[in-house]
Protein backbone atom coordinates (compact mmCIF):
# COMPACT_ATOMS: atom_id res chain seq x y z
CA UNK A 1 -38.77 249.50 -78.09
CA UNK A 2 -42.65 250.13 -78.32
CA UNK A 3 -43.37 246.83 -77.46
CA UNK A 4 -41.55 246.50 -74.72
CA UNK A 5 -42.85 249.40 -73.41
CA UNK A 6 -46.69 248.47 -74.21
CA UNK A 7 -45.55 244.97 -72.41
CA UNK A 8 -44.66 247.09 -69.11
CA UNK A 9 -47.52 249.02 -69.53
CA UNK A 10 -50.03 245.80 -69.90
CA UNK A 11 -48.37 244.72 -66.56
CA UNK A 12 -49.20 248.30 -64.29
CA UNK A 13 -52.42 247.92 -66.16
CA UNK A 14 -53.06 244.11 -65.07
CA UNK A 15 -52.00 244.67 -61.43
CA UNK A 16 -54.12 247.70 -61.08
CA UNK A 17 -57.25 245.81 -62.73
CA UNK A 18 -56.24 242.62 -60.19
CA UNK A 19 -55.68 245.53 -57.41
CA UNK A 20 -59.46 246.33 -58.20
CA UNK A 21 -61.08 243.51 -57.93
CA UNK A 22 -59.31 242.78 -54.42
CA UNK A 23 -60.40 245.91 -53.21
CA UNK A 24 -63.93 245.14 -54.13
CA UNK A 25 -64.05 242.19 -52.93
CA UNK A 26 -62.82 243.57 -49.60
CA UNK A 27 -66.20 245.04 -49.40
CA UNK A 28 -67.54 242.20 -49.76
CA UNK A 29 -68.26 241.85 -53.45
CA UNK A 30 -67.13 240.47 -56.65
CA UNK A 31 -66.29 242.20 -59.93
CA UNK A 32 -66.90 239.25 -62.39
CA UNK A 33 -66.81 241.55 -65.37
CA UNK A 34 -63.36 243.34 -64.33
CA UNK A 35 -62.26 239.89 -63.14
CA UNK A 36 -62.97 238.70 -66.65
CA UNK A 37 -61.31 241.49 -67.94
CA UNK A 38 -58.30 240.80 -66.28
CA UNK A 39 -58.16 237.38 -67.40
CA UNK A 40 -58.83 238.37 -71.38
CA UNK A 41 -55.79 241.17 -70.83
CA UNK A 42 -53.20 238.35 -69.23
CA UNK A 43 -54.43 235.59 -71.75
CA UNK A 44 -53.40 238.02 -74.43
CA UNK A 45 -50.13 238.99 -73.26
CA UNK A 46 -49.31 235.75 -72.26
CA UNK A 47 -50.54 234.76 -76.63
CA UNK A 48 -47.81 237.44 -77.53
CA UNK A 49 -45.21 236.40 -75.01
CA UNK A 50 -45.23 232.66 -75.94
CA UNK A 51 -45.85 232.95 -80.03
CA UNK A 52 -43.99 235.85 -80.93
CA UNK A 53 -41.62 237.23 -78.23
CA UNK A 54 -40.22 234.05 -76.65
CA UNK A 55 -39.33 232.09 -80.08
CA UNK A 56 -37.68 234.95 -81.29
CA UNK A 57 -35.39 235.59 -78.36
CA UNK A 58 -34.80 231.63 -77.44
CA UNK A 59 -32.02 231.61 -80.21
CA UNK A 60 -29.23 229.42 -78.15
CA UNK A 61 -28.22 231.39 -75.22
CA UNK A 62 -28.72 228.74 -72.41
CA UNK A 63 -29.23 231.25 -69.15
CA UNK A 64 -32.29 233.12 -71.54
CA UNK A 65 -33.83 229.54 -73.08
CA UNK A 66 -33.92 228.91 -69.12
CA UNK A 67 -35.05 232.16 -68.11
CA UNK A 68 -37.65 231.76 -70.40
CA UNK A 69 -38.90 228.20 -69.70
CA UNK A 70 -39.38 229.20 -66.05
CA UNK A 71 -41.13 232.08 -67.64
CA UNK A 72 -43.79 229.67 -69.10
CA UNK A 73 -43.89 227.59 -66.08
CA UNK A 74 -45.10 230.80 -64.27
CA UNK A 75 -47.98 231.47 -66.87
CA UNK A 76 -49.14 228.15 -66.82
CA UNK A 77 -49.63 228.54 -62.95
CA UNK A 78 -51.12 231.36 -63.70
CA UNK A 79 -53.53 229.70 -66.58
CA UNK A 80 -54.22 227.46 -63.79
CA UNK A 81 -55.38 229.86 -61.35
CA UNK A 82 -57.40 231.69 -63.56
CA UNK A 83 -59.06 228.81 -64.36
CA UNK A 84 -59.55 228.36 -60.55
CA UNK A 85 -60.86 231.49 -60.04
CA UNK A 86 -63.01 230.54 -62.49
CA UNK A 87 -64.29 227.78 -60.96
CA UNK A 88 -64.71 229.46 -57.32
CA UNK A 89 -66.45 232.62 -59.46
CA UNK A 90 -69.34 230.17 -60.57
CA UNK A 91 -69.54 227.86 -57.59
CA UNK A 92 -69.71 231.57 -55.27
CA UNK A 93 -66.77 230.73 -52.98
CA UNK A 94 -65.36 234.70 -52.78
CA UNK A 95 -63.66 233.88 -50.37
CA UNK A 96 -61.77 230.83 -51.67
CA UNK A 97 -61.45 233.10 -55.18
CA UNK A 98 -60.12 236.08 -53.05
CA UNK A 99 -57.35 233.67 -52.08
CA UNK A 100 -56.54 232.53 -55.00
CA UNK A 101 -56.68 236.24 -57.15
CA UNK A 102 -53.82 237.21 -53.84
CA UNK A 103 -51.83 234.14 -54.94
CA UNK A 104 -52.17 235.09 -58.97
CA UNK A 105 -50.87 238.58 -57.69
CA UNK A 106 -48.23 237.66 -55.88
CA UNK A 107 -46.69 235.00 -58.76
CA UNK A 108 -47.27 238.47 -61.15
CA UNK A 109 -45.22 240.92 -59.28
CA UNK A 110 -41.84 238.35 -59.05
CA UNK A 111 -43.27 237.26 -62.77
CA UNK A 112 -43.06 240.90 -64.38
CA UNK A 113 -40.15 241.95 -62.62
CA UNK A 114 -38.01 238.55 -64.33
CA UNK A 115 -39.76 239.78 -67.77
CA UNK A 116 -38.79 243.09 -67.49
CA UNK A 117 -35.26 243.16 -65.92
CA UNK A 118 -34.04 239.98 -67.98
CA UNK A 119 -35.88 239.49 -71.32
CA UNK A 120 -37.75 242.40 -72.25
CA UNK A 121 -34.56 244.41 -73.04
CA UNK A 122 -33.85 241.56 -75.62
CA UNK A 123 -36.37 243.15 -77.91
CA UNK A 124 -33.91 246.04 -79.10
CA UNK A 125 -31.95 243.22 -80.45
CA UNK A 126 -34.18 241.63 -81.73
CA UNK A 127 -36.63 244.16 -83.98
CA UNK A 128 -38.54 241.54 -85.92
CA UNK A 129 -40.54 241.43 -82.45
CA UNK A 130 -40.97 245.19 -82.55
CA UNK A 131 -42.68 245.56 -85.78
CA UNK A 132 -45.40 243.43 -84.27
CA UNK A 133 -48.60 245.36 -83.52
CA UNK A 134 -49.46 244.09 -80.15
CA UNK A 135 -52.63 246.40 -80.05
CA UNK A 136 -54.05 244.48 -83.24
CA UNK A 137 -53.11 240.96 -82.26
CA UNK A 138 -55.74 239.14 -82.65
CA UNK A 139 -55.93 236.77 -79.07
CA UNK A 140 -57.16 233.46 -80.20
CA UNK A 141 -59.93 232.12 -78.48
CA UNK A 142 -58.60 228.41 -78.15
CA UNK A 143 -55.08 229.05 -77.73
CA UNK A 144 -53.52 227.58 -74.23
CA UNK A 145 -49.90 228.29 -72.95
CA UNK A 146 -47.24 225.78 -73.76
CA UNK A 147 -46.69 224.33 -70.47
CA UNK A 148 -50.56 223.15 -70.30
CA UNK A 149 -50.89 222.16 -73.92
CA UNK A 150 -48.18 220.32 -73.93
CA UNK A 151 -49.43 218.35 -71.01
CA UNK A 152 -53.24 218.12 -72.32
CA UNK A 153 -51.86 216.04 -75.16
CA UNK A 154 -49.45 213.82 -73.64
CA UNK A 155 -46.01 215.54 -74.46
């Protein structure tokens, strides 16, 4: 149960930090460092979702293994974006990166609402994915979610 709740948590925490940087950029600026911040936060979570919490709920109930392979799809749209926003950051285009930070937010909220109403009450079953401390998990600097590995090396 603490790890589901931290994994709620991280998402409030997320959409406020994304909330942020929109409303700064409404005035007309950017917030690269809470922008990057935001990125670091979802790149972890997403590390936890995919290693830990996803293999150890995808045990052979078809409706979850599909719940959850749309649940990849979604991060590796949002891997995309990110890396978008990325791109737009360093090449100035606010406005362009504005756009695409509302689109990121928009996948999130329909995103954590499927996590939280249809997998994230799997962890009670499951409490080898509850002894994991999320806080001290290491995020791996070269790690990439499934979707987009899979399809950087030809699988």
């Amino acid at each position: 149960m603490k790890n589901e709740k931290w994994l709620t948590d991280d998402h409030r925490i997320v959409n406020t930090k994304i909330q942020e940087v929109l409303d700064f950029m409404d005035k007309g600026f950017m917030d690269t460092d809470k922008f990057s911040d935001v990125e670091r936060s979802l790149k972890k979570h997403i590390y936890f979702e995919e290693t830990i919490l996803f293999p150890a709920l995808d045990r052979g109930d078809l409706r979850t293994h599909q719940m959850i392979e749309g649940l990849k799809m979604e991060h590796a749209a949002l891997w995309k974006l990110m890396d978008v926003i990325n791109k737009e950051i360093e090449e100035e285009k606010f406005v362009k990166s504005k756009k695409s930070l509302s689109e990121m937010f928009l996948i999130l909220k329909t995103h954590n609402e499927n996590e939280e109403g249809n997998i994230y009450n799997k962890i009670v079953e499951n409490s080898d994915v509850d002894m994991v401390n999320i806080e001290s998990l290491q995020f791996p600097g070269d790690f990439i979610c499934e979707k987009l590995r899979n399809r950087r090396i030809g699988k």
